[in-house]
N, C-alpha and C. Protein backbone atom coordinates (compact mmCIF):
# COMPACT_ATOMS: atom_id res chain seq x y z
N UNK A 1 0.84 -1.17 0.00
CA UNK A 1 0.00 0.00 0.00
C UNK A 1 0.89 1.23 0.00
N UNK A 2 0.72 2.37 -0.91
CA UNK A 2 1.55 3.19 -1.34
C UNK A 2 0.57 4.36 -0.20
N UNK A 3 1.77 5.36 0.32
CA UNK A 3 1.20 6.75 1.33
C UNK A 3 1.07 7.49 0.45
N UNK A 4 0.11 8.20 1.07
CA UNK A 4 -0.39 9.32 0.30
C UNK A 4 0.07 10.21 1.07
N UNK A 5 1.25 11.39 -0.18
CA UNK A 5 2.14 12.53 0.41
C UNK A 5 1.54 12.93 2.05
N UNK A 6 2.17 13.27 2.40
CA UNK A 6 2.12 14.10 3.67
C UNK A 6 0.91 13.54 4.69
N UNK A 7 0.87 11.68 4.04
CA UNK A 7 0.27 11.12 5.28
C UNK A 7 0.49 10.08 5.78
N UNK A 8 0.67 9.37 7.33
CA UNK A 8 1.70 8.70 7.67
C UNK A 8 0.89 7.57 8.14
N UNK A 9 1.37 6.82 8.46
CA UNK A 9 0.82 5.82 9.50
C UNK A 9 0.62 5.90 10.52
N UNK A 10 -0.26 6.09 11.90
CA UNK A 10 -0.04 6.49 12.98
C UNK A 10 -0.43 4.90 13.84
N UNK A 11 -0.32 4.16 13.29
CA UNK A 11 -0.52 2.71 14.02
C UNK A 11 1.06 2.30 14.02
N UNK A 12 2.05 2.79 14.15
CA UNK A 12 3.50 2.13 14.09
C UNK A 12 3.71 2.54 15.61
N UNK A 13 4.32 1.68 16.49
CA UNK A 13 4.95 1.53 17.58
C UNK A 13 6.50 0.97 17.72
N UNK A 14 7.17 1.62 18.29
CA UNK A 14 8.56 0.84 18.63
C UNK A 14 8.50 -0.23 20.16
N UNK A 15 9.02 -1.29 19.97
CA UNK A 15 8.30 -2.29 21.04
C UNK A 15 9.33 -2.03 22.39
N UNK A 16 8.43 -2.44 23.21
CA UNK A 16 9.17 -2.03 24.51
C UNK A 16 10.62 -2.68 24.72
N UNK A 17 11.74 -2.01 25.28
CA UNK A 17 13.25 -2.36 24.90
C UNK A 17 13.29 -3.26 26.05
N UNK A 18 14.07 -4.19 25.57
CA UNK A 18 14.22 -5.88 26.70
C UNK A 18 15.43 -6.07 26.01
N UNK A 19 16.55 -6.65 27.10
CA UNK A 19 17.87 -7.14 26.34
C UNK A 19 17.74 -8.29 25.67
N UNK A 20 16.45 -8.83 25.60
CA UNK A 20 16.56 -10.46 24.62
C UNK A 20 15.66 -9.80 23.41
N UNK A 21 14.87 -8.83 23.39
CA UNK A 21 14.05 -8.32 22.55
C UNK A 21 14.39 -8.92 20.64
N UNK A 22 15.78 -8.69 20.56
CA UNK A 22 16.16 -9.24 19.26
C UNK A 22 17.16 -10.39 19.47
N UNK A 23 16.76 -11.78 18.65
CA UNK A 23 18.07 -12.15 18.66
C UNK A 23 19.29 -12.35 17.74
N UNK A 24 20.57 -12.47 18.20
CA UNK A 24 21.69 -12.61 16.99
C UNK A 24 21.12 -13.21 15.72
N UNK A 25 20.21 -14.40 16.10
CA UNK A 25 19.89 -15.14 14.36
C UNK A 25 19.47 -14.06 13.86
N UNK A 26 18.62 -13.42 14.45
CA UNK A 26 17.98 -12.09 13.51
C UNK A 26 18.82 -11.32 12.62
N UNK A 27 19.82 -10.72 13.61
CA UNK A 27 20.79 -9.77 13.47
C UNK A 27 21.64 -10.52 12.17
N UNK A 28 22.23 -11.93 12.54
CA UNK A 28 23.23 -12.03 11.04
C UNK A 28 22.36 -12.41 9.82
N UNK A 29 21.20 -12.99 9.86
CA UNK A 29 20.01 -13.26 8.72
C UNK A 29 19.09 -12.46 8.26
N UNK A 30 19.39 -10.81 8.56
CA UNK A 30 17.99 -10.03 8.17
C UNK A 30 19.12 -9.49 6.55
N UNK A 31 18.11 -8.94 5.99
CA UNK A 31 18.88 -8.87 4.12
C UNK A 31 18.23 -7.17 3.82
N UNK A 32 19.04 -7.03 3.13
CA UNK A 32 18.68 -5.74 2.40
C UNK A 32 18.31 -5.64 1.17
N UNK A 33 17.20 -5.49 0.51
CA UNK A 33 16.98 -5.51 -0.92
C UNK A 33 16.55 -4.30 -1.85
N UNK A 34 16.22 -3.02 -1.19
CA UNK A 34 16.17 -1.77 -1.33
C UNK A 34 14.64 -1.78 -2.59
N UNK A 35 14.91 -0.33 -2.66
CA UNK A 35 13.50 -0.13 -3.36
C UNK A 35 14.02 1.57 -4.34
N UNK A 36 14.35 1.16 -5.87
CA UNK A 36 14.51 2.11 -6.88
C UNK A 36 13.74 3.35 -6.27
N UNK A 37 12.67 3.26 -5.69
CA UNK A 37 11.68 4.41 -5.72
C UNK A 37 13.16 5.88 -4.92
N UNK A 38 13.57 4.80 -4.26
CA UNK A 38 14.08 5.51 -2.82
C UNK A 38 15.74 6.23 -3.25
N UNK A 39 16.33 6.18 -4.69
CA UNK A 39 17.15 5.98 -5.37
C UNK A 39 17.72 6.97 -6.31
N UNK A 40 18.40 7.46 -6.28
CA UNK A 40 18.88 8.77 -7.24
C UNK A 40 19.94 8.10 -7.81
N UNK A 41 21.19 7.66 -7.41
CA UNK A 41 22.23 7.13 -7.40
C UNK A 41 22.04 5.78 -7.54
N UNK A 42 22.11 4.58 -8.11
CA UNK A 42 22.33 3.62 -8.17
C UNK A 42 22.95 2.39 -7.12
N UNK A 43 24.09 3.02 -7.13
CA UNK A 43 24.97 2.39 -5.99
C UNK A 43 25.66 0.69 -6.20
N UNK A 44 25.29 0.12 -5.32
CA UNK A 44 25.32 -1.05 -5.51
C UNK A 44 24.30 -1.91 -5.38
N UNK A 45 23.29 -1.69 -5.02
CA UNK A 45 22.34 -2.13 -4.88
C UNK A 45 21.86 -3.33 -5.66
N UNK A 46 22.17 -3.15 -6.79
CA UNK A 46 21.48 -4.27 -7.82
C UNK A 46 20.01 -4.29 -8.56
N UNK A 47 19.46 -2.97 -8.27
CA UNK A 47 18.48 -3.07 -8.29
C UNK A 47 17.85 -3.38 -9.69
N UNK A 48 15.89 -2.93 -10.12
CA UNK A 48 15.62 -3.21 -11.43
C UNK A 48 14.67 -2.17 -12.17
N UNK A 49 14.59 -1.37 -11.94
CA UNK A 49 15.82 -0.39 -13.04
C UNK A 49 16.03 0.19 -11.48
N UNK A 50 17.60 0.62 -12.11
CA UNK A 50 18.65 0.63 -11.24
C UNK A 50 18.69 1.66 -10.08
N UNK A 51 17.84 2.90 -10.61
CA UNK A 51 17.16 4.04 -9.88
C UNK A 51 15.62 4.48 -10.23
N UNK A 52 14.65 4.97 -9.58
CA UNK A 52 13.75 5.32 -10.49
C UNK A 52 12.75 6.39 -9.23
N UNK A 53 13.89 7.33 -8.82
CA UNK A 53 13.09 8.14 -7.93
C UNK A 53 12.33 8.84 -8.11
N UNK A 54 11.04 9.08 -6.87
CA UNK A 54 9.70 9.67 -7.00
C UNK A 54 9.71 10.82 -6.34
N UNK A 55 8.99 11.64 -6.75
CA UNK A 55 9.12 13.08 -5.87
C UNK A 55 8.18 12.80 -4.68
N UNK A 56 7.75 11.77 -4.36
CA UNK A 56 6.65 11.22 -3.15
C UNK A 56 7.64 10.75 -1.84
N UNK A 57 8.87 10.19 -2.77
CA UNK A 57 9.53 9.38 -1.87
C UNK A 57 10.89 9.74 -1.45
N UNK A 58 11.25 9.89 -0.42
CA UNK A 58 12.52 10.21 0.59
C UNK A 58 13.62 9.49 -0.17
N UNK A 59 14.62 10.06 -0.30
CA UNK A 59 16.18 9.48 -1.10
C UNK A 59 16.98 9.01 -0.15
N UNK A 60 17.67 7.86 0.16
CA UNK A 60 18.80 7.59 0.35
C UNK A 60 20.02 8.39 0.35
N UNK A 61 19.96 8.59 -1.12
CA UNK A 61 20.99 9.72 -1.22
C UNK A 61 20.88 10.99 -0.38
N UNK A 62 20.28 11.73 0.06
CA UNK A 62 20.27 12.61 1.26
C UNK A 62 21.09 12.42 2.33
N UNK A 63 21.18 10.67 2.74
CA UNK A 63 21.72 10.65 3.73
C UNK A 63 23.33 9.78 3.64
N UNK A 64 23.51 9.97 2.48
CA UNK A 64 24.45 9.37 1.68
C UNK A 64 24.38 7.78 1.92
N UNK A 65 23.93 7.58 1.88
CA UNK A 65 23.71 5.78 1.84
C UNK A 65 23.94 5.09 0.32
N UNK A 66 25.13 4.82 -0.24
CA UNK A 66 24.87 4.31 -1.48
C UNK A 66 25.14 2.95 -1.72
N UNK A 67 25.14 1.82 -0.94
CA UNK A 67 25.99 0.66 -0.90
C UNK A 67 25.24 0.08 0.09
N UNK A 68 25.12 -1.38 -0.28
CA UNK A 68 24.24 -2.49 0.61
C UNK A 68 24.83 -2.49 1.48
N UNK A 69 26.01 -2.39 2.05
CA UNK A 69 27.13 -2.78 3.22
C UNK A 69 26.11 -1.74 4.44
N UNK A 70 26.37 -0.56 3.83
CA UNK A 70 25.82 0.69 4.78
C UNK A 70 24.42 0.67 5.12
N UNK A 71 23.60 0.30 4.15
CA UNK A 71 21.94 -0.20 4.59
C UNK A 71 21.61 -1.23 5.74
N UNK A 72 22.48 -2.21 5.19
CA UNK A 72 22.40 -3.17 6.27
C UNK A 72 23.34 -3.06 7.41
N UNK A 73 23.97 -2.29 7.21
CA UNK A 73 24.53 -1.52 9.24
C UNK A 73 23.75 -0.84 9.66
N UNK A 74 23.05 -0.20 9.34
CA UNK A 74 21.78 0.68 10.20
C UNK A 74 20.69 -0.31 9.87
N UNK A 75 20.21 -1.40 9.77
CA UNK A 75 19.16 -2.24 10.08
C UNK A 75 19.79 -3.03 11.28
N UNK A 76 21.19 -3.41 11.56
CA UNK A 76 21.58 -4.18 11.77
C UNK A 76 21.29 -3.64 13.32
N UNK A 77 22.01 -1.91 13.04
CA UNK A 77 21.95 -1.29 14.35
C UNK A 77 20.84 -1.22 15.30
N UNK A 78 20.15 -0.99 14.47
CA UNK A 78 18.80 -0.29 14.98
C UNK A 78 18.05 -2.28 15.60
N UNK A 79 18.29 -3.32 14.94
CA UNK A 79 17.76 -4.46 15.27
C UNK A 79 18.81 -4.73 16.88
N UNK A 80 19.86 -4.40 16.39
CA UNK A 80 20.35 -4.59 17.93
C UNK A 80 20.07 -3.84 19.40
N UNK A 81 19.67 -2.34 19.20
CA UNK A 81 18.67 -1.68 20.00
C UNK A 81 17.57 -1.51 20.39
N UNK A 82 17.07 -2.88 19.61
CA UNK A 82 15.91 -3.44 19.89
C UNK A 82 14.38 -2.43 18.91
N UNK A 83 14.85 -1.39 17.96
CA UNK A 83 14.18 -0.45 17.59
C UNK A 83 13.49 -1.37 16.60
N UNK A 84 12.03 -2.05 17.06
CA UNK A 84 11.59 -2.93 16.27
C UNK A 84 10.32 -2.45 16.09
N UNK A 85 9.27 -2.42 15.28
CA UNK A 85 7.76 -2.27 15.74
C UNK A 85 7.40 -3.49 16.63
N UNK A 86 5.80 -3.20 16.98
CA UNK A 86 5.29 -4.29 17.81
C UNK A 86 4.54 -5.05 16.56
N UNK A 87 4.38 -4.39 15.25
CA UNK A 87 3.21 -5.82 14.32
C UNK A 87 4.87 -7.05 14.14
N UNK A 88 4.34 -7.81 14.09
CA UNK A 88 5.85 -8.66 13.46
C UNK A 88 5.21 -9.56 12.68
N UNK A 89 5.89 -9.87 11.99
CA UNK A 89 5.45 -10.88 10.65
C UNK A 89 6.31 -12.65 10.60
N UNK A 90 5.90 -13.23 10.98
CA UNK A 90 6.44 -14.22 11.73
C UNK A 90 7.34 -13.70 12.87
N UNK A 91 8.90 -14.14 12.55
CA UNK A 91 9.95 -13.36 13.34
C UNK A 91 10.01 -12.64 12.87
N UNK A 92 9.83 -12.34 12.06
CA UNK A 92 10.62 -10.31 11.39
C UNK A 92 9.90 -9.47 12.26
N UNK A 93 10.35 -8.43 12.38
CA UNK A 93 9.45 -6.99 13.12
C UNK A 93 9.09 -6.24 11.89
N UNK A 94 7.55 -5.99 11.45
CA UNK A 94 7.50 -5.38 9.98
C UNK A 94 8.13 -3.78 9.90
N UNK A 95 8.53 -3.00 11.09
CA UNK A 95 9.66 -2.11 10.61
C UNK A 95 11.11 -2.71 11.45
N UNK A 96 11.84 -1.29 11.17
CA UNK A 96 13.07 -1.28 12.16
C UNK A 96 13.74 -0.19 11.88
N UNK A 97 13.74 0.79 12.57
CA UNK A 97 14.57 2.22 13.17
C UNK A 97 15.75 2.09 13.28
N UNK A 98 16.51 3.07 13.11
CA UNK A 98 17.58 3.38 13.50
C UNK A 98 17.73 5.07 12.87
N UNK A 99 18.96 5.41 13.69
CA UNK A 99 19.11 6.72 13.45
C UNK A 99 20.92 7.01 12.53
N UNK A 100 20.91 7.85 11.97
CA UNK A 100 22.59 7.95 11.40
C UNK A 100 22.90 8.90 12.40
N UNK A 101 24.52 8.83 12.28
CA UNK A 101 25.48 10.25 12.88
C UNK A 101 24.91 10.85 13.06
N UNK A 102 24.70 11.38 11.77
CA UNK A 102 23.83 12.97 12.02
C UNK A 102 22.88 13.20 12.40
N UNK A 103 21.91 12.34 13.03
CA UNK A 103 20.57 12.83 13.57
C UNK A 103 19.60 12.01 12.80
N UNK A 104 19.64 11.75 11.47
CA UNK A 104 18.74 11.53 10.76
C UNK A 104 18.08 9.86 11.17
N UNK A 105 16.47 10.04 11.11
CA UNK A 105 16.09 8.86 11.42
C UNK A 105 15.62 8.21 10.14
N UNK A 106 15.78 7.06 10.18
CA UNK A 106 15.89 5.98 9.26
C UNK A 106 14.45 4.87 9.41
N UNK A 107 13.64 4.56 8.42
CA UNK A 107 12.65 3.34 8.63
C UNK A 107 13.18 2.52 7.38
N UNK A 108 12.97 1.06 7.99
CA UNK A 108 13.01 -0.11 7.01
C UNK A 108 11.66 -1.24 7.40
N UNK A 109 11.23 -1.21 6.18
CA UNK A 109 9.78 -1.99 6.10
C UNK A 109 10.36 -3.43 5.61
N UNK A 110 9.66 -4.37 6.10
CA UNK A 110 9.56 -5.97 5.83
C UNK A 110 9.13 -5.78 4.26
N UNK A 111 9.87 -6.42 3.65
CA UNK A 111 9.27 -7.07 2.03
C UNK A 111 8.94 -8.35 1.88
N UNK A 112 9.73 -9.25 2.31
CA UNK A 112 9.59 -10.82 2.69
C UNK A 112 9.57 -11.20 3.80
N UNK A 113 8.80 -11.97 4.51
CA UNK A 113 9.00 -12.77 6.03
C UNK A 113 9.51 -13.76 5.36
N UNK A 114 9.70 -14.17 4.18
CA UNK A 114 10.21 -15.98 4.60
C UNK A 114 12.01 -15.44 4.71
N UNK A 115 11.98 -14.25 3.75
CA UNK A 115 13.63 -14.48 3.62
C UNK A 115 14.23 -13.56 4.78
N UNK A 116 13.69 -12.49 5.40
CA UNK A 116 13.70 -11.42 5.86
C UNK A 116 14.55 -10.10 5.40
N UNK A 117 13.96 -9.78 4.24
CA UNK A 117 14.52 -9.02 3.50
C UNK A 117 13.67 -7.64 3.83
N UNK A 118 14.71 -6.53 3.52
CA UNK A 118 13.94 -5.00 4.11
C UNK A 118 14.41 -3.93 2.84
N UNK A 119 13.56 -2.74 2.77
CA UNK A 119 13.90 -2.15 1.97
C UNK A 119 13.83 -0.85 2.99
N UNK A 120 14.87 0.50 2.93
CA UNK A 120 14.40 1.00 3.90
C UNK A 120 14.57 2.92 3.13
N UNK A 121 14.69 3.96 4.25
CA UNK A 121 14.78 5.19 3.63
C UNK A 121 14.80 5.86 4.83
N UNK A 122 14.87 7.42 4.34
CA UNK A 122 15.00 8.18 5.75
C UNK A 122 13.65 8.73 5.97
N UNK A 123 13.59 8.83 7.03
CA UNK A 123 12.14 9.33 7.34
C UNK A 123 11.88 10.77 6.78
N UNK A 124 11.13 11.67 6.54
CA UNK A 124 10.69 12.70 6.42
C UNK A 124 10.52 13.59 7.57
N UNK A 125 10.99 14.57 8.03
CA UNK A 125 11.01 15.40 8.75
C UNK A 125 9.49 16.11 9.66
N UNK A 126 8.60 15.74 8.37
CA UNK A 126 7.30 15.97 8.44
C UNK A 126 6.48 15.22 9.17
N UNK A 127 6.93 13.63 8.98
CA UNK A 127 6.82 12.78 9.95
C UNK A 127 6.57 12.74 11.24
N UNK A 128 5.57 12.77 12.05
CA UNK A 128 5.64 12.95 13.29
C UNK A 128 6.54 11.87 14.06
N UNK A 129 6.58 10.72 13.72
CA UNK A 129 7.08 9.75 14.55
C UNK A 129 8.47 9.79 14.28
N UNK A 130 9.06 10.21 13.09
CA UNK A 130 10.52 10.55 12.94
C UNK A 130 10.90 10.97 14.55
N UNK A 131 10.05 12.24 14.92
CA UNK A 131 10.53 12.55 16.40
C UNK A 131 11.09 11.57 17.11
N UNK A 132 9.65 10.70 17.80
CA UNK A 132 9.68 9.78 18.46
C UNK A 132 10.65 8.42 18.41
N UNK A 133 11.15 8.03 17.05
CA UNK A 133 12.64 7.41 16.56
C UNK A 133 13.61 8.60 16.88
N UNK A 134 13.98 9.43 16.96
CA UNK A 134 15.40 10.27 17.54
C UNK A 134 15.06 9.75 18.86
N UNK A 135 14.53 10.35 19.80
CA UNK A 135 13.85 10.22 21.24
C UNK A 135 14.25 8.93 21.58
N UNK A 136 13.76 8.28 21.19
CA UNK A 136 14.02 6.35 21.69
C UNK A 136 15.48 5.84 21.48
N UNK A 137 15.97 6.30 20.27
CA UNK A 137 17.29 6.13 19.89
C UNK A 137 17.99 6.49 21.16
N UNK A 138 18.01 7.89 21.31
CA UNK A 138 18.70 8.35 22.28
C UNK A 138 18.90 7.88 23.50
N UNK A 139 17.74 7.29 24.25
CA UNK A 139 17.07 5.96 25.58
C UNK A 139 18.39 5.49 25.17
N UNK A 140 18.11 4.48 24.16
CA UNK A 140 18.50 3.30 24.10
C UNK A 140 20.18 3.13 23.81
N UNK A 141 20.77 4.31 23.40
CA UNK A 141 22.16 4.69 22.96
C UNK A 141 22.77 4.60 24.30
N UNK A 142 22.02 5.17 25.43
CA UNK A 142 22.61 5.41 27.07
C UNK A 142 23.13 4.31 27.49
N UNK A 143 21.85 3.48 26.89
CA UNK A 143 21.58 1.91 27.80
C UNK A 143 22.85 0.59 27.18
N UNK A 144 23.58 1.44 26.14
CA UNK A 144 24.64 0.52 25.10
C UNK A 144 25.83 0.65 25.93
């Protein structure tokens, strides 16, 4: 289901933080498979067609992310801080947060539960819950 500009989901929750909350299988088996929409730059990605950005949709490139290596360190991160939603789709958590250096908050949505593959982007500023991902990040950065 595609958002309609400047409207969000307000049913997303980040699940309450527990040190078993995620486990390692998660962490070395979750995949990155990205999404052209999200894409100016190509990168490495692999994608099909290789970029094909929307003026609807938040760039990667903003936050310089151009390479699977770097996507999947901030899923990786954010799965190890437990920054999961509460819907989950078998084991997967259908999002996962994390924040970059600079402040910027990051969502990655479930594409597959069997494989656990994610495609992800930076949040929009406009976003109310963007807030609420800095905020939690921050909790949970103390608690590392």
């Amino acid at each position: 289901m595609q958002r309609r500009q400047g409207r969000f989901n307000t049913k997303r929750k980040i699940q309450a933080f527990s040190e078993n909350s995620v486990s390692d299988v998660l962490v070395k088996n979750v995949k990155y498979g990205g999404n052209p929409e999200h894409k100016k730059n190509p990168g490495d990605f692999e994608l099909t067609p290789p970029s094909s950005p929307r003026t609807a949709k938040s760039l990667c490139d903003t936050v310089e992310i151009f390479t699977k290596k770097a996507a999947i360190a901030h899923i990786k991160a954010g799965l190890r801080k437990g920054m999961i939603s509460e819907q989950m789709k078998g084991k997967w958590p259908q999002n996962i947060w994390a924040v970059t250096r600079d402040g910027t908050p990051l969502e990655a949505q479930l594409e597959n539960p069997d494989t656990g593959m994610y495609h992800g982007y930076p949040m929009p500023e406009s976003d109310p819950f963007s807030h609420e991902v800095i905020k939690e990040w921050k909790i949970r950065d103390k608690k590392d």
